[in-house]
C-alpha atoms as a PDB file:
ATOM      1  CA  UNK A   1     -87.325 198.324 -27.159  1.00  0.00           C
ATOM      2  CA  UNK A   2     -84.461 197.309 -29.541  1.00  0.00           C
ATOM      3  CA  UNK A   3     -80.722 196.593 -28.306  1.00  0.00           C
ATOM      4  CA  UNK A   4     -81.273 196.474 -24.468  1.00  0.00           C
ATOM      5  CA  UNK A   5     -78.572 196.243 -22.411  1.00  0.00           C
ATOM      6  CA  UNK A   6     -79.490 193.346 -19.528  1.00  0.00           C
ATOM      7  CA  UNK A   7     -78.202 192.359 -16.913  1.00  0.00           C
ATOM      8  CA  UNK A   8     -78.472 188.445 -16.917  1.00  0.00           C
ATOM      9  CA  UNK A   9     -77.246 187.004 -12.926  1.00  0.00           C
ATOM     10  CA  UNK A  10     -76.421 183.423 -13.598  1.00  0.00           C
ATOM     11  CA  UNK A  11     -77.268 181.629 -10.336  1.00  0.00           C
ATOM     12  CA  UNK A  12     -76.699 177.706  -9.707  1.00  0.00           C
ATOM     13  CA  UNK A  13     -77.202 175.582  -6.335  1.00  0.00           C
ATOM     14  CA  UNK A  14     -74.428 173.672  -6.826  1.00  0.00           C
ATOM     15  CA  UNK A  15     -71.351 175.620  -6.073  1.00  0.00           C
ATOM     16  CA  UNK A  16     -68.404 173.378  -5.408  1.00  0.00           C
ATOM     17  CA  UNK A  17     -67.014 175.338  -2.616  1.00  0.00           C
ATOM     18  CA  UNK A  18     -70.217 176.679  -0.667  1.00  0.00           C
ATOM     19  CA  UNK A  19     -72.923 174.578  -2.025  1.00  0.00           C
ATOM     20  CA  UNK A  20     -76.328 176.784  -2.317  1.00  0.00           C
ATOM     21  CA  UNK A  21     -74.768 179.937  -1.630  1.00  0.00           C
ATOM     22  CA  UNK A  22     -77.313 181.669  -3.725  1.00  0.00           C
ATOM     23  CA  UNK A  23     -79.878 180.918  -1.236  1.00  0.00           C
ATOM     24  CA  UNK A  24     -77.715 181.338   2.266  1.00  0.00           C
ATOM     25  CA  UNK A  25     -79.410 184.257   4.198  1.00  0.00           C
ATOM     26  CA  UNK A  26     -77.765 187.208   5.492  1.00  0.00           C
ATOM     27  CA  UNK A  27     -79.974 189.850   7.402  1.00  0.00           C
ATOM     28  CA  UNK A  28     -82.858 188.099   6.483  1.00  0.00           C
ATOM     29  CA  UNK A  29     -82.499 187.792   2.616  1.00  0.00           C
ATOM     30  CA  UNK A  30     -80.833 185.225   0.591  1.00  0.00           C
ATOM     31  CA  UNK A  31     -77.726 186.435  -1.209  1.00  0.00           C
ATOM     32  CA  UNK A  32     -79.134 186.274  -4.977  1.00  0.00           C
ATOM     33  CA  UNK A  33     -81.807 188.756  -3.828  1.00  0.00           C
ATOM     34  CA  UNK A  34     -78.745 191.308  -1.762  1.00  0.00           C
ATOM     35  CA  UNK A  35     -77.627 190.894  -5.845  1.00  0.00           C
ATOM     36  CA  UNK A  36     -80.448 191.474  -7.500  1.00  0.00           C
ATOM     37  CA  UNK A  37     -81.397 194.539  -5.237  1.00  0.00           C
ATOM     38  CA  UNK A  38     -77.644 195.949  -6.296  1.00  0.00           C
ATOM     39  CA  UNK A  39     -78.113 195.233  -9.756  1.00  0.00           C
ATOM     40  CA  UNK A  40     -81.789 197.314 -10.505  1.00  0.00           C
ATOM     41  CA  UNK A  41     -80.085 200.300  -8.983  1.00  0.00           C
ATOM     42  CA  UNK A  42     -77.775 200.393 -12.242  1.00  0.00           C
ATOM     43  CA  UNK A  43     -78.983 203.328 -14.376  1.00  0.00           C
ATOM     44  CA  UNK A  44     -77.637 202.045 -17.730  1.00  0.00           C
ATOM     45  CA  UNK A  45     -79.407 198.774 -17.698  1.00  0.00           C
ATOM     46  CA  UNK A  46     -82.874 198.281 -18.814  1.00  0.00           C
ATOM     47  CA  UNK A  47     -83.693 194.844 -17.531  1.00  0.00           C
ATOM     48  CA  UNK A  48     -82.157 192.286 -14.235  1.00  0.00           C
ATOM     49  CA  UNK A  49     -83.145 188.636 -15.002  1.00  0.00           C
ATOM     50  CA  UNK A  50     -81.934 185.847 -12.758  1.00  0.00           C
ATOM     51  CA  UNK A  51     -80.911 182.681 -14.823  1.00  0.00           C
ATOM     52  CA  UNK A  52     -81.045 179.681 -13.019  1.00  0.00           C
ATOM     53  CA  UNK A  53     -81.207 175.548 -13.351  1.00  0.00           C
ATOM     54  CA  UNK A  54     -82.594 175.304  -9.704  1.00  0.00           C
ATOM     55  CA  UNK A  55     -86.134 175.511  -8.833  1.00  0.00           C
ATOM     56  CA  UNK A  56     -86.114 177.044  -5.714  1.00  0.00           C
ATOM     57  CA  UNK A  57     -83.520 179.548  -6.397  1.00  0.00           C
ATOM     58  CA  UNK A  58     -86.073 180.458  -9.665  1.00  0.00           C
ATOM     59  CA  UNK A  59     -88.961 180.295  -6.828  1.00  0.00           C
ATOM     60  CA  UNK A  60     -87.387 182.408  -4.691  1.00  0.00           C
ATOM     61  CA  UNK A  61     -86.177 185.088  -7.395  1.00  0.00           C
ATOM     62  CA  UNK A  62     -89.975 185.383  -8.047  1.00  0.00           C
ATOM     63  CA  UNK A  63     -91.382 186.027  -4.596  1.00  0.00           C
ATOM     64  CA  UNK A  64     -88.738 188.590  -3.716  1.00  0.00           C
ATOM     65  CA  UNK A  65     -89.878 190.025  -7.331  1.00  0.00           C
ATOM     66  CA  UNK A  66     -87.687 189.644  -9.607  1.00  0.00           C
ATOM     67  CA  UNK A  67     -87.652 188.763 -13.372  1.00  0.00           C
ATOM     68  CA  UNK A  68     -86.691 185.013 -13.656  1.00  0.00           C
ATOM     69  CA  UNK A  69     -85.611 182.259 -16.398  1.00  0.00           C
ATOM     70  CA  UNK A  70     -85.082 178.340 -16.027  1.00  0.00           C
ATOM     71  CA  UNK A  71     -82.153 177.123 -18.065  1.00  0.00           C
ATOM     72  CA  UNK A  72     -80.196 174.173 -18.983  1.00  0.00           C
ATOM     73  CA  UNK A  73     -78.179 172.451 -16.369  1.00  0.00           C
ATOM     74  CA  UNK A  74     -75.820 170.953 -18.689  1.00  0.00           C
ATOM     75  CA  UNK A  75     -73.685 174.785 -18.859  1.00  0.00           C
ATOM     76  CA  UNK A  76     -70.021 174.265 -17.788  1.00  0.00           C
ATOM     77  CA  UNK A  77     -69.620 178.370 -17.284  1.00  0.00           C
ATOM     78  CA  UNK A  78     -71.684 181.142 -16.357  1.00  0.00           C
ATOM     79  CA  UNK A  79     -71.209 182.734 -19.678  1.00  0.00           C
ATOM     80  CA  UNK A  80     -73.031 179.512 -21.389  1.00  0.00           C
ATOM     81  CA  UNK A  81     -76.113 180.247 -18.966  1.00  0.00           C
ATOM     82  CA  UNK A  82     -76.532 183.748 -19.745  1.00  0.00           C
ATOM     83  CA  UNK A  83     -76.208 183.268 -23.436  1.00  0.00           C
ATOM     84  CA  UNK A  84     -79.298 180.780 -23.403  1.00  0.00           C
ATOM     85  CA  UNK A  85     -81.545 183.397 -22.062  1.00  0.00           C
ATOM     86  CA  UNK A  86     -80.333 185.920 -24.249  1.00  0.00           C
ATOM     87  CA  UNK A  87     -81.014 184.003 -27.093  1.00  0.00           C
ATOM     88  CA  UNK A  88     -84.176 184.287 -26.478  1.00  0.00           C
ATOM     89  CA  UNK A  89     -84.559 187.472 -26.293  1.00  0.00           C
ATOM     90  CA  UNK A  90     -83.414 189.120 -29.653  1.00  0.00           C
ATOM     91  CA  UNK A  91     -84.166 192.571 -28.365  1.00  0.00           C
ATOM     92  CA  UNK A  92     -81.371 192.455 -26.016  1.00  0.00           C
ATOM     93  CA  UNK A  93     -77.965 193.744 -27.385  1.00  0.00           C
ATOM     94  CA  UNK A  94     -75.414 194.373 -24.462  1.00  0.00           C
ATOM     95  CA  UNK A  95     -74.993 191.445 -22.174  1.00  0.00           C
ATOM     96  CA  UNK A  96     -74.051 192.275 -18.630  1.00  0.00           C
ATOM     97  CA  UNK A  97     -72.779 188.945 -16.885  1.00  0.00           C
ATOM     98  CA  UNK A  98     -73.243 189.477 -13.108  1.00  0.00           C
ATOM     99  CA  UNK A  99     -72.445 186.941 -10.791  1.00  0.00           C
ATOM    100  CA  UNK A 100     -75.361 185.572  -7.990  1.00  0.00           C
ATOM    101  CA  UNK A 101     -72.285 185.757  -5.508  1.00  0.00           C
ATOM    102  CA  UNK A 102     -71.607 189.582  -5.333  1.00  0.00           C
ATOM    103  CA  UNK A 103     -73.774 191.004  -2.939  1.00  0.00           C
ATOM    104  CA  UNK A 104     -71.041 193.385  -2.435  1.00  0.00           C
ATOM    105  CA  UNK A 105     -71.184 195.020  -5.946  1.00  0.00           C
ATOM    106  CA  UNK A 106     -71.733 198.737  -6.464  1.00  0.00           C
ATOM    107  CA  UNK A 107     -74.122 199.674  -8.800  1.00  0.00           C
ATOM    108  CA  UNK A 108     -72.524 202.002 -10.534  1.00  0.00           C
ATOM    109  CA  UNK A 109     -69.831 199.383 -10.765  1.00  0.00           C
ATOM    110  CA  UNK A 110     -71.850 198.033 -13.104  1.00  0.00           C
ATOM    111  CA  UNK A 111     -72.936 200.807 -14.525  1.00  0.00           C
ATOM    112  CA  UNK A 112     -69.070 201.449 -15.319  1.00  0.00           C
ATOM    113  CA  UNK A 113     -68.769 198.291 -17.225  1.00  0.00           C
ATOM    114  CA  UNK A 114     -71.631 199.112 -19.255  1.00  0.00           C
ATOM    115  CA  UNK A 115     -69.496 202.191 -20.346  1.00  0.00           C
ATOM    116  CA  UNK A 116     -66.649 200.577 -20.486  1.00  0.00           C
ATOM    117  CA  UNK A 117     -68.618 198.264 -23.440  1.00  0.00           C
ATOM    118  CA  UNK A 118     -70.344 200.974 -25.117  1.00  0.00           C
ATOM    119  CA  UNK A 119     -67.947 203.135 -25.798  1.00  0.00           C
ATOM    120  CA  UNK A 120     -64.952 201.124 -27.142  1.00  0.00           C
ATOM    121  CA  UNK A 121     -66.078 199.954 -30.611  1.00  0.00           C
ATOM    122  CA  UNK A 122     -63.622 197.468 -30.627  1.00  0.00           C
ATOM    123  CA  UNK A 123     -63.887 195.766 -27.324  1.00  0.00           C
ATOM    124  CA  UNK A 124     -66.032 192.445 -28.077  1.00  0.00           C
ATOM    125  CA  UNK A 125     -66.002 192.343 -23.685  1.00  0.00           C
ATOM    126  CA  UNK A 126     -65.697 194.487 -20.713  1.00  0.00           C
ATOM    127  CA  UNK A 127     -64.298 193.935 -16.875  1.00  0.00           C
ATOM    128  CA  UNK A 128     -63.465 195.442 -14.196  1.00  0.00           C
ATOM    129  CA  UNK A 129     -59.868 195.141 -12.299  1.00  0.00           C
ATOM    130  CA  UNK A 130     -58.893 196.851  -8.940  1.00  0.00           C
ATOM    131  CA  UNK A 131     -55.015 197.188  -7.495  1.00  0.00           C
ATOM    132  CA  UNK A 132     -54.715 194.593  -4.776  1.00  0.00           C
ATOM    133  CA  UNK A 133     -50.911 195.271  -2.437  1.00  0.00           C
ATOM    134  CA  UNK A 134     -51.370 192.474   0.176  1.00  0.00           C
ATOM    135  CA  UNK A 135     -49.499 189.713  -0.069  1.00  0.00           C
ATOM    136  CA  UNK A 136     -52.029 187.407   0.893  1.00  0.00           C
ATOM    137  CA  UNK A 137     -54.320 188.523  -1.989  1.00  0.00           C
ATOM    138  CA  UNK A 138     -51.681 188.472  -4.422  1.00  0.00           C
ATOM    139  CA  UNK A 139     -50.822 184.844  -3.513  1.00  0.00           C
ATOM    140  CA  UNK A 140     -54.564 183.952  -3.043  1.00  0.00           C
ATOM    141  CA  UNK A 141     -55.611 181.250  -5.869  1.00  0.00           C
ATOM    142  CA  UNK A 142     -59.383 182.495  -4.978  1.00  0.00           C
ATOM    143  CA  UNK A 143     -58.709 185.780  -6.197  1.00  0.00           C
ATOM    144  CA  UNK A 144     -58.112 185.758 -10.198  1.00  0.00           C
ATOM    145  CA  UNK A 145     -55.483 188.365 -11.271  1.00  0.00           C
ATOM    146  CA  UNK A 146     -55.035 190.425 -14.540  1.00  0.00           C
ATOM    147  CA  UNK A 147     -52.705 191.721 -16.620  1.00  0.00           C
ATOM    148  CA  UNK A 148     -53.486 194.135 -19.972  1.00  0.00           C
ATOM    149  CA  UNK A 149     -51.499 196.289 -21.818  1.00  0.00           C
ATOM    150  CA  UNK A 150     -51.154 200.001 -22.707  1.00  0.00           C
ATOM    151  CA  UNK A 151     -54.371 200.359 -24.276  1.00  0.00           C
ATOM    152  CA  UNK A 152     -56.565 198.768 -21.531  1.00  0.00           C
ATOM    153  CA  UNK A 153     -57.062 195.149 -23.388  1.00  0.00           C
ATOM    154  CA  UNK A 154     -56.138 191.652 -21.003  1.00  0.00           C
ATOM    155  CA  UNK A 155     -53.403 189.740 -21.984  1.00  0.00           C
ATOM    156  CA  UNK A 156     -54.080 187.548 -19.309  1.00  0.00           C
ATOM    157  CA  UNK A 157     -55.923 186.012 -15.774  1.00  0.00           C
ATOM    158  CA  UNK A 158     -54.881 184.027 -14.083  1.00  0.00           C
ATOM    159  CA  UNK A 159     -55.268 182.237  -9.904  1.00  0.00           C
ATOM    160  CA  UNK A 160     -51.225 182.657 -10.123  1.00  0.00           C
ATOM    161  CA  UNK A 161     -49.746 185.710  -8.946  1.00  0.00           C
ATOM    162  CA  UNK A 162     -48.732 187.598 -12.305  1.00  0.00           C
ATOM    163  CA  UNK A 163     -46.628 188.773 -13.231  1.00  0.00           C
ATOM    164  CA  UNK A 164     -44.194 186.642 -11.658  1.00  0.00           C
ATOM    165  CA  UNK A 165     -41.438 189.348 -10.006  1.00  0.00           C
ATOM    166  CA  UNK A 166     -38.256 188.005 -11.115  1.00  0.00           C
ATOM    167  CA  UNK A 167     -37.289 192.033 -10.503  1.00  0.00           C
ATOM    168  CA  UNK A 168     -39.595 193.381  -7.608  1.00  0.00           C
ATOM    169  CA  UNK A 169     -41.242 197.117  -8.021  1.00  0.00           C
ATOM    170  CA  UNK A 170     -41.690 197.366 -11.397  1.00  0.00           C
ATOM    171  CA  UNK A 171     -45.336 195.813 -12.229  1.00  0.00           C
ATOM    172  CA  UNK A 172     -48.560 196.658  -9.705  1.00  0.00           C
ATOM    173  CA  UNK A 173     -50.836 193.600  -9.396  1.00  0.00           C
ATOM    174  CA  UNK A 174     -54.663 193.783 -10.453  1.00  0.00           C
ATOM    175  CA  UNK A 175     -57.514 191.607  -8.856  1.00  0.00           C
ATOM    176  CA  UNK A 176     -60.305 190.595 -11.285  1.00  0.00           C
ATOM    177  CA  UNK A 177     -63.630 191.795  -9.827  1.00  0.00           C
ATOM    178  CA  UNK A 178     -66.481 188.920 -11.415  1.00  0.00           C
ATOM    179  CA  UNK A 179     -67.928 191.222 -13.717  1.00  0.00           C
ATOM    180  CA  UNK A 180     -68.307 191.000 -17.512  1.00  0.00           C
ATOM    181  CA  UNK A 181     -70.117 192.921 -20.302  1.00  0.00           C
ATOM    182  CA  UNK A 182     -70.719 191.190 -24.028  1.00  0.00           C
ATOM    183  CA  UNK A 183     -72.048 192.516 -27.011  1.00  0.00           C
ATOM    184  CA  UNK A 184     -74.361 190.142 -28.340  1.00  0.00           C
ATOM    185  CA  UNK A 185     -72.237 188.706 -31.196  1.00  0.00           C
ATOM    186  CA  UNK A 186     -68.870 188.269 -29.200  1.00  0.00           C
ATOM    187  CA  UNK A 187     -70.996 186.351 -26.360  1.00  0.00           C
ATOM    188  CA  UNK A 188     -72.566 183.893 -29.150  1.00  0.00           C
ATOM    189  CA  UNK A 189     -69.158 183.478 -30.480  1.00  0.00           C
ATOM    190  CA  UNK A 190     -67.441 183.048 -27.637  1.00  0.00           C
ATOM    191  CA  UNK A 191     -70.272 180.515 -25.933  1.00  0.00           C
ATOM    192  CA  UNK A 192     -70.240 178.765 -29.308  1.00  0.00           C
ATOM    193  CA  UNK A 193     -66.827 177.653 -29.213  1.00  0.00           C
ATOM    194  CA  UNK A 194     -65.618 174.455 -27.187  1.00  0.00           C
ATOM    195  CA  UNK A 195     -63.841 175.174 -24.000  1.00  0.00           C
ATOM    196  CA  UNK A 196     -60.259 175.931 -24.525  1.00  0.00           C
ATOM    197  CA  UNK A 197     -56.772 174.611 -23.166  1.00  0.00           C
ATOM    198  CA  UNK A 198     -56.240 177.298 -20.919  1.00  0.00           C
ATOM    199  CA  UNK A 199     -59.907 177.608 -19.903  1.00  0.00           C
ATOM    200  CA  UNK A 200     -59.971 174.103 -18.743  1.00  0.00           C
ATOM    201  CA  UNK A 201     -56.457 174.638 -16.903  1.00  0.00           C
ATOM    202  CA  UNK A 202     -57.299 177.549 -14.661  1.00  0.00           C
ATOM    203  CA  UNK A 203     -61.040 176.798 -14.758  1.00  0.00           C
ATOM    204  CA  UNK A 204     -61.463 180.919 -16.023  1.00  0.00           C
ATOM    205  CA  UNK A 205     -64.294 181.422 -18.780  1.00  0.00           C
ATOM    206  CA  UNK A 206     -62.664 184.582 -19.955  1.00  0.00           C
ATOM    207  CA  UNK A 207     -59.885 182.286 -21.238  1.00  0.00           C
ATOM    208  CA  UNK A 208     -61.540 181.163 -23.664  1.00  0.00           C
ATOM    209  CA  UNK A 209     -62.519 184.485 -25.287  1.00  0.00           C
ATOM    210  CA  UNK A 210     -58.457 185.309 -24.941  1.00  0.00           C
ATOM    211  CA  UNK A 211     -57.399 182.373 -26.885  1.00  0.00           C
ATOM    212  CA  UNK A 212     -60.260 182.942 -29.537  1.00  0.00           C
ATOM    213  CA  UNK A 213     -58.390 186.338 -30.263  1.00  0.00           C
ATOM    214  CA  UNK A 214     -61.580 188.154 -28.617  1.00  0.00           C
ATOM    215  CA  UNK A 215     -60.305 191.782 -26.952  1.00  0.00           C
ATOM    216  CA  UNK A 216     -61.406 192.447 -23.496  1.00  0.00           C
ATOM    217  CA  UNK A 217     -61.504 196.227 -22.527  1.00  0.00           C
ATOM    218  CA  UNK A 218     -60.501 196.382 -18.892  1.00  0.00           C
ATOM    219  CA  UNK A 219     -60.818 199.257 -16.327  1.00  0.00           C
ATOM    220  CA  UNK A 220     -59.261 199.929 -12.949  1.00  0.00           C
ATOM    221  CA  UNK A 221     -61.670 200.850 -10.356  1.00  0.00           C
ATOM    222  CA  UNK A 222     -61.573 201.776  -7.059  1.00  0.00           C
ATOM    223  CA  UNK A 223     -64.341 198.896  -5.548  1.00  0.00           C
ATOM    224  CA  UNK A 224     -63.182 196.493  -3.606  1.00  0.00           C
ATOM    225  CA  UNK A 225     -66.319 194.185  -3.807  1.00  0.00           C
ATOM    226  CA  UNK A 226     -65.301 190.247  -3.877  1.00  0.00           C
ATOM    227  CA  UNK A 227     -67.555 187.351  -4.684  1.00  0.00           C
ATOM    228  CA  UNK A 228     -68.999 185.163  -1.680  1.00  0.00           C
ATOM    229  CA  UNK A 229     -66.919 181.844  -2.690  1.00  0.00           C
ATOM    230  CA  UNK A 230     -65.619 180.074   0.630  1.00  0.00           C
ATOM    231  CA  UNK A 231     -66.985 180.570   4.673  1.00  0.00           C
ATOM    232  CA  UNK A 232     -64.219 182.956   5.072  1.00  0.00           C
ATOM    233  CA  UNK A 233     -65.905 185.392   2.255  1.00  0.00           C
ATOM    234  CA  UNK A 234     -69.442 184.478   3.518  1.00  0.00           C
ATOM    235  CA  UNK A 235     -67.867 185.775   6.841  1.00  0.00           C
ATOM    236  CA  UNK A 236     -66.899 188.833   5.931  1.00  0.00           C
ATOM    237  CA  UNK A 237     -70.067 189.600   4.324  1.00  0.00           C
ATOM    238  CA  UNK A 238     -71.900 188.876   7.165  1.00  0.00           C
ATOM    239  CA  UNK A 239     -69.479 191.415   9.263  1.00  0.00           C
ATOM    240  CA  UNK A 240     -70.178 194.396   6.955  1.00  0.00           C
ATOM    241  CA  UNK A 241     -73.391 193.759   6.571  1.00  0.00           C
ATOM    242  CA  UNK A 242     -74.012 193.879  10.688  1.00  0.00           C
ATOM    243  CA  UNK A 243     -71.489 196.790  10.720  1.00  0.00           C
ATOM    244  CA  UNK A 244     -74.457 198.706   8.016  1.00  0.00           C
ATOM    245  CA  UNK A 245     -71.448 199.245   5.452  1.00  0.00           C
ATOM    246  CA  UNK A 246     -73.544 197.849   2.810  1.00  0.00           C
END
């Protein structure tokens, strides 16, 4: 079947803040496979492939039975893994970049960004923001903001609170939730470019694609899912996972 729309789950072992998170068990399953079992409940996506650089996380992502690649593990972002296994796959056309750390996502979450991609003919990338009001989060370098203007495109992320309130009340805040859709063109270009300035600065992919000129569509949503990145998260999961909210 011609232009696909994927959804590629970039999944390394070495995480510098929870190292093998992907493979951490919660209820009995490791958290790439809470992912993966989110992910094939999308209704707009044709395929879920796990792309990984660690054998046992690819071992693993086959017993539990999921569709699995081996890639390079020379890839500085997420972005640079996906786009090797789409590459080889020209029948794929719509790139959905899901990260192996949000066991929390809602499917049709993901199914949203898919829209989101589709139907804007000029967005070369899609993602997903939702209003955070705690001070905490706002302040929290863990949790990437976003700002984009009147016609839905970013202008910015950043792990600073933004905008800065020089006047307080006038600007809501928006929490980047770790989800991104390509279209196959804009993720070659974007992957195919050296890491930018600002990319290397705040250590933030989507950056790059900002500084290339690239427009990202955004859309506020009402899910409050947030990647597994320190014990605290891993925590939490654990909580609503015991208290069957998931």
């Amino acid at each position: 079947m011609e232009n696909q729309t994927a959804i590629i789950i970039p999944a390394r072992y070495e995480s510098t803040r929870l190292k093998g998170k992907p493979l951490i068990e919660v209820g009995g399953k490791p958290i790439i496979q809470w992912v993966f079992e989110k992910a094939v409940k999308s209704t707009l996506a044709d395929r879920v492939i796990i792309a990984t650089d660690n054998e046992k996380i690819y071992e693993t992502s086959l017993m539990f039975g999921a569709e699995a690649e081996m890639t390079l593990d020379t890839h500085n972002s997420g972005s640079d893994r996906i786009a090797e296994v789409a590459e080889r796959h020209p029948e794929i056309g719509y790139i959905i970049n899901l990260q192996g750390d949000e066991p929390m996502i809602n499917p049709e979450t993901i199914d949203n960004v898919i829209r989101l991609l589709k139907e804007d003919e000029n967005a070369d990338i899609s993602t997903l923001v939702r209003e955070i009001k705690e001070e905490k989060e706002i302040n929290d370098s863990n949790l990437v903001k976003c700002v984009f203007d009147n016609n839905g495109y970013a202008m910015y992320f950043s792990r600073s609170k933004i905008p800065f309130e020089r006047n307080v009340g006038y600007s809501k805040f928006y929490g980047h939730i770790g989800l991104y859709g390509y279209k196959r063109d804009a993720l070659f270009r974007m992957t195919g470019a050296n890491q930018s300035s600002l990319e290397l600065t705040e250590s933030l992919e989507q950056l790059r694609a900002l500084q290339m000129g690239m427009k990202i569509k955004v859309s506020v949503v009402e899910d409050s899912s947030i990647g597994i990145d320190t014990i605290e998260d891993l925590n939490n999961f654990k909580s609503k996972m015991l208290a069957n909210q998931l």
